[in-house]
N, C-alpha and C. Protein backbone atom coordinates (compact mmCIF):
# COMPACT_ATOMS: atom_id res chain seq x y z
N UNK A 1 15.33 2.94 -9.51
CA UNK A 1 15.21 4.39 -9.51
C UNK A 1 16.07 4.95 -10.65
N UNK A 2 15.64 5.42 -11.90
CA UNK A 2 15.84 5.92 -12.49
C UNK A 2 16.83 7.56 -12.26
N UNK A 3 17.25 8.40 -12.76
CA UNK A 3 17.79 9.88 -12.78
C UNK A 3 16.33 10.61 -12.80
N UNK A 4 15.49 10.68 -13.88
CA UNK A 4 14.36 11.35 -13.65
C UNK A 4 13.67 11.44 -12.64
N UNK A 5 13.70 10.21 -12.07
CA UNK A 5 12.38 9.89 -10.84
C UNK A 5 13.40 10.60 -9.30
N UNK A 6 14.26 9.95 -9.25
CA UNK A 6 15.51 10.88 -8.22
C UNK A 6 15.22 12.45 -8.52
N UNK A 7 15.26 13.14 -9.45
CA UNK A 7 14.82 14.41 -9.61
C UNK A 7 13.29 15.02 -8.97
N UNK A 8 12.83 14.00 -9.36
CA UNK A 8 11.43 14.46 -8.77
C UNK A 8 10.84 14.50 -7.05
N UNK A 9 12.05 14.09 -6.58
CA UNK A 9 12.04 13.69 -5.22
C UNK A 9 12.23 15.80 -4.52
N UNK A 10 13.11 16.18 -4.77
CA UNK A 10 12.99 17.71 -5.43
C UNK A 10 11.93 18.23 -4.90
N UNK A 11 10.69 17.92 -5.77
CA UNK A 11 9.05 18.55 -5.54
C UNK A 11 8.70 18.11 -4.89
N UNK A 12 8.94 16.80 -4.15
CA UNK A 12 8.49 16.28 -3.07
C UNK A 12 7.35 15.02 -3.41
N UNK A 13 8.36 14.93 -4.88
CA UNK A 13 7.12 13.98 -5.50
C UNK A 13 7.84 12.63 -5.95
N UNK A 14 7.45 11.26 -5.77
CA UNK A 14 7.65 10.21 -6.32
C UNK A 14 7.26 8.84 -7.07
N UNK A 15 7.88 7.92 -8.04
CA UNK A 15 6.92 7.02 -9.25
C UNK A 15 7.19 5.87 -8.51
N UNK A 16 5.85 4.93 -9.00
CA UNK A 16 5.90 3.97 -8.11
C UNK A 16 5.40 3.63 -9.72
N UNK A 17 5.86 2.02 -10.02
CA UNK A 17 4.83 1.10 -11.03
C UNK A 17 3.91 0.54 -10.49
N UNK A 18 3.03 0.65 -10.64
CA UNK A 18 1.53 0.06 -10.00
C UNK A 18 0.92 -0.77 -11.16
N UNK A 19 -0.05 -1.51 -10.72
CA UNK A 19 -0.81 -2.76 -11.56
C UNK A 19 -1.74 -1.50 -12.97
N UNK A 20 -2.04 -2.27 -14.07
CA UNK A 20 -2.03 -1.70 -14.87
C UNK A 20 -3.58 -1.34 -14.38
N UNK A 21 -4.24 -2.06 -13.88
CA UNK A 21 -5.89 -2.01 -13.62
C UNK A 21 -6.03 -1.16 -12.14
N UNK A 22 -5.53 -0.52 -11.59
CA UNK A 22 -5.24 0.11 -10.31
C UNK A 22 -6.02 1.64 -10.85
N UNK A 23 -6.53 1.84 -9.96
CA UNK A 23 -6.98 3.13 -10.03
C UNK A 23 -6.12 4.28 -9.25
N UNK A 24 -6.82 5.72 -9.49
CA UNK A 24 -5.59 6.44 -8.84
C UNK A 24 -6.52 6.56 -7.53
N UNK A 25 -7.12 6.50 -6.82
CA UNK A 25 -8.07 6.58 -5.55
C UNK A 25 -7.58 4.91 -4.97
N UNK A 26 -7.15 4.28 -5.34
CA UNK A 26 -6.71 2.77 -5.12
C UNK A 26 -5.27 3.10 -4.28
N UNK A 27 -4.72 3.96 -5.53
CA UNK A 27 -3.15 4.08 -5.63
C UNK A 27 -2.79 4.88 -3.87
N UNK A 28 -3.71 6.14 -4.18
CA UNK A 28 -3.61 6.89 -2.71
C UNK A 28 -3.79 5.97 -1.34
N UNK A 29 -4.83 5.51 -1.53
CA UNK A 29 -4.82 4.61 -0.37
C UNK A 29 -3.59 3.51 0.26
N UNK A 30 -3.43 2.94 -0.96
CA UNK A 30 -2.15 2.08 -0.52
C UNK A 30 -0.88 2.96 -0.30
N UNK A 31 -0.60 4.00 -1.11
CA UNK A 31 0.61 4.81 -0.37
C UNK A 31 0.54 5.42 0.73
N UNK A 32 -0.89 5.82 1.60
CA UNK A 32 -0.71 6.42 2.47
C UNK A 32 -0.89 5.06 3.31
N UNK A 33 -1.78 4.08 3.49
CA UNK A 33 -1.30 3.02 4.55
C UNK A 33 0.30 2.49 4.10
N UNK A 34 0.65 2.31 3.17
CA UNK A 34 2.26 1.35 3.56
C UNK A 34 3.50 2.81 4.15
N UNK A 35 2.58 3.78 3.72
CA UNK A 35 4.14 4.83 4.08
C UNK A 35 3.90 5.86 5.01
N UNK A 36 2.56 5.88 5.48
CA UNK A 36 2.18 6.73 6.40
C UNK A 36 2.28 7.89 6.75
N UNK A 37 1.61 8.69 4.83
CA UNK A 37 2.05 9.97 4.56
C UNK A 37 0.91 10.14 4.02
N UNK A 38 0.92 11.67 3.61
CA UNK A 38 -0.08 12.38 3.09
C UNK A 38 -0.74 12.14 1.69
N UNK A 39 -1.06 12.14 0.88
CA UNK A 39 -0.91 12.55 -1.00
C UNK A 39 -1.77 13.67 -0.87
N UNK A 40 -1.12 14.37 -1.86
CA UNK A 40 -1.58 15.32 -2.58
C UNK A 40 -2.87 15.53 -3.90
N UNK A 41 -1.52 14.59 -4.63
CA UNK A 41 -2.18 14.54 -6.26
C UNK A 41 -1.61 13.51 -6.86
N UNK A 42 -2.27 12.79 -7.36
CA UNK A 42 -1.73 11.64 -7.89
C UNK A 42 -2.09 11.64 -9.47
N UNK A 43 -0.58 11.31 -10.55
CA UNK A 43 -1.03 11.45 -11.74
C UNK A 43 -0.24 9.65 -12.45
N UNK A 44 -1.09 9.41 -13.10
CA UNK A 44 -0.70 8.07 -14.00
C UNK A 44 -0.86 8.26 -15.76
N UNK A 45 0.24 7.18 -15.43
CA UNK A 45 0.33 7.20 -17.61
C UNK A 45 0.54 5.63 -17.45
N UNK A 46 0.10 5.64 -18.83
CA UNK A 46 0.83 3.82 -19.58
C UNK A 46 1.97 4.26 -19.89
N UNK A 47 3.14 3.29 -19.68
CA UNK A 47 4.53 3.27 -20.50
C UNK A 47 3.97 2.34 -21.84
N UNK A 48 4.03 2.18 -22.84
CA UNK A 48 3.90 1.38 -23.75
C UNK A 48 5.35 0.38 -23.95
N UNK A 49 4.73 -0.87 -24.16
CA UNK A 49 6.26 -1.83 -23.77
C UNK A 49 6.63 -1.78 -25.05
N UNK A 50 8.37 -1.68 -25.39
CA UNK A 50 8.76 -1.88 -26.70
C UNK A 50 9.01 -3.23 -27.35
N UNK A 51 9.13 -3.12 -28.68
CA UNK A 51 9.35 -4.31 -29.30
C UNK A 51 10.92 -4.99 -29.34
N UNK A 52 11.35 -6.03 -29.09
CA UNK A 52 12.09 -6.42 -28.65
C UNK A 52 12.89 -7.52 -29.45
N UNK A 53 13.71 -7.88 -30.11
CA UNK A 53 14.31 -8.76 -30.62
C UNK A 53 14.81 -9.67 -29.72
N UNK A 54 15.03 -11.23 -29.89
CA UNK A 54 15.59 -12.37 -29.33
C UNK A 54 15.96 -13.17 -30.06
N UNK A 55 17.55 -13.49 -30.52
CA UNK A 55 17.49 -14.94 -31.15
C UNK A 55 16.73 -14.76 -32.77
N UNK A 56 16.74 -13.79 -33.35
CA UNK A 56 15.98 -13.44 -34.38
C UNK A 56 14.58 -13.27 -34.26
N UNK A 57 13.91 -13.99 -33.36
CA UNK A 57 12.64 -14.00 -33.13
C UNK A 57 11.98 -12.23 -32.50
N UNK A 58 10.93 -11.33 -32.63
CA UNK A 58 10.22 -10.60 -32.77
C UNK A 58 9.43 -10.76 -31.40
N UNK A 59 9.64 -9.66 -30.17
CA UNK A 59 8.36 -9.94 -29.50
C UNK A 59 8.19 -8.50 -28.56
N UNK A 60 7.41 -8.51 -28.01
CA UNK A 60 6.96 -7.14 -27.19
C UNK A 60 6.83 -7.30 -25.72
N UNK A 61 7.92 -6.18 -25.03
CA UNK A 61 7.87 -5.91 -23.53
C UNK A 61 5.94 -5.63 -23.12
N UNK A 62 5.56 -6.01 -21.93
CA UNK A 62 4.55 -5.65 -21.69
C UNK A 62 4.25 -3.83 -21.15
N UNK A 63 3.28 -3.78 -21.70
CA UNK A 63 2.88 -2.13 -21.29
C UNK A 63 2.75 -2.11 -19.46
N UNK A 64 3.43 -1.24 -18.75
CA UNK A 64 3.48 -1.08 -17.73
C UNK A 64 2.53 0.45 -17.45
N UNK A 65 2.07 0.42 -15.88
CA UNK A 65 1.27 1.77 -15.86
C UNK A 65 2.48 2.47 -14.07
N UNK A 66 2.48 3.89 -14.52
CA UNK A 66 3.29 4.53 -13.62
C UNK A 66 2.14 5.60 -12.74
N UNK A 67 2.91 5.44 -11.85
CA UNK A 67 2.01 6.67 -10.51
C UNK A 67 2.65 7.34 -10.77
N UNK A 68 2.73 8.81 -10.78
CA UNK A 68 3.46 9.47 -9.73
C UNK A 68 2.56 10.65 -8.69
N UNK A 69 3.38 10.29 -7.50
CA UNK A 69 2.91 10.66 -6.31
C UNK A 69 2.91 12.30 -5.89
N UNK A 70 2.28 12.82 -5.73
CA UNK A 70 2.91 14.30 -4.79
C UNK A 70 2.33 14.37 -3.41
N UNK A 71 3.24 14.19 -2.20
CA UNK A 71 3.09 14.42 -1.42
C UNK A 71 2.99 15.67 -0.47
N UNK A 72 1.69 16.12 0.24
CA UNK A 72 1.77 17.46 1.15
C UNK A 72 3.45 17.64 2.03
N UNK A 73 3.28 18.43 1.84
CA UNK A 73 4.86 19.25 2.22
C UNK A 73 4.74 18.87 3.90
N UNK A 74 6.06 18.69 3.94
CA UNK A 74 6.40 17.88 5.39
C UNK A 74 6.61 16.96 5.71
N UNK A 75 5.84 15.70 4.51
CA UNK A 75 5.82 14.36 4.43
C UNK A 75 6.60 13.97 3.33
N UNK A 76 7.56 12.52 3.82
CA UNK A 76 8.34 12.33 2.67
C UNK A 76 8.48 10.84 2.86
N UNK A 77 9.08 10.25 2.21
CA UNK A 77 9.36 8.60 1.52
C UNK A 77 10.55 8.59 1.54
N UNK A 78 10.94 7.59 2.86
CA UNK A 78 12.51 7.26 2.58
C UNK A 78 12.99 5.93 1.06
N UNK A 79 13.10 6.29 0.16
CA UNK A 79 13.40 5.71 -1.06
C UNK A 79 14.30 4.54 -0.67
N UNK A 80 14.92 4.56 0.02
CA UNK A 80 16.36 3.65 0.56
C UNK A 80 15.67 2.17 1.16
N UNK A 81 14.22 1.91 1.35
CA UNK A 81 13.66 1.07 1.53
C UNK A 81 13.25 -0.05 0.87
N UNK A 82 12.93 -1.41 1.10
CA UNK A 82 12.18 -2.29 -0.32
C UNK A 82 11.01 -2.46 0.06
N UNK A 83 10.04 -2.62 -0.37
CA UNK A 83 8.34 -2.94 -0.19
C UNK A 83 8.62 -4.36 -1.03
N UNK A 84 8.23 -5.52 0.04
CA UNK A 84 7.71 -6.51 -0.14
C UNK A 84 6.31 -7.06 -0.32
């Protein structure tokens, strides 16, 4: 958990990294069965992975894809949890 994503908790909204091939109608479903809450609106981006030095050698983090969640008011996500 990042500072940004803690902020967004605020709106009642939270980021989950999800599989890069996941849809957002995919995404809703699995957050409301594992957390047994509402969604609202669900919005996604690619992070693009950066390039990375090692040992002199040249190589690139993989591109990751982010949810973020908004949940109907009333319903919330205890964050303090791990999903296995």
């Amino acid at each position: 958990m990042t500072e940004k994503s803690t902020n967004l908790n605020q709106f009642n909204q939270y980021s989950f990294i999800v599989s890069k091939d996941s849809k957002a109608s995919e995404i809703k479903q699995a957050i409301e069965n594992i957390f047994k809450v509402k969604v609202q609106k669900i919005n996604t981006l690619i992070i693009k992975g950066k390039i990375k030095s090692f040992k002199g050698s040249i190589g690139n983090k993989k591109d990751q894809k982010k949810a973020i969640v908004t949940l109907i008011e009333g319903n919330t996500i205890d964050s303090s949890l791990e999903i296995k």
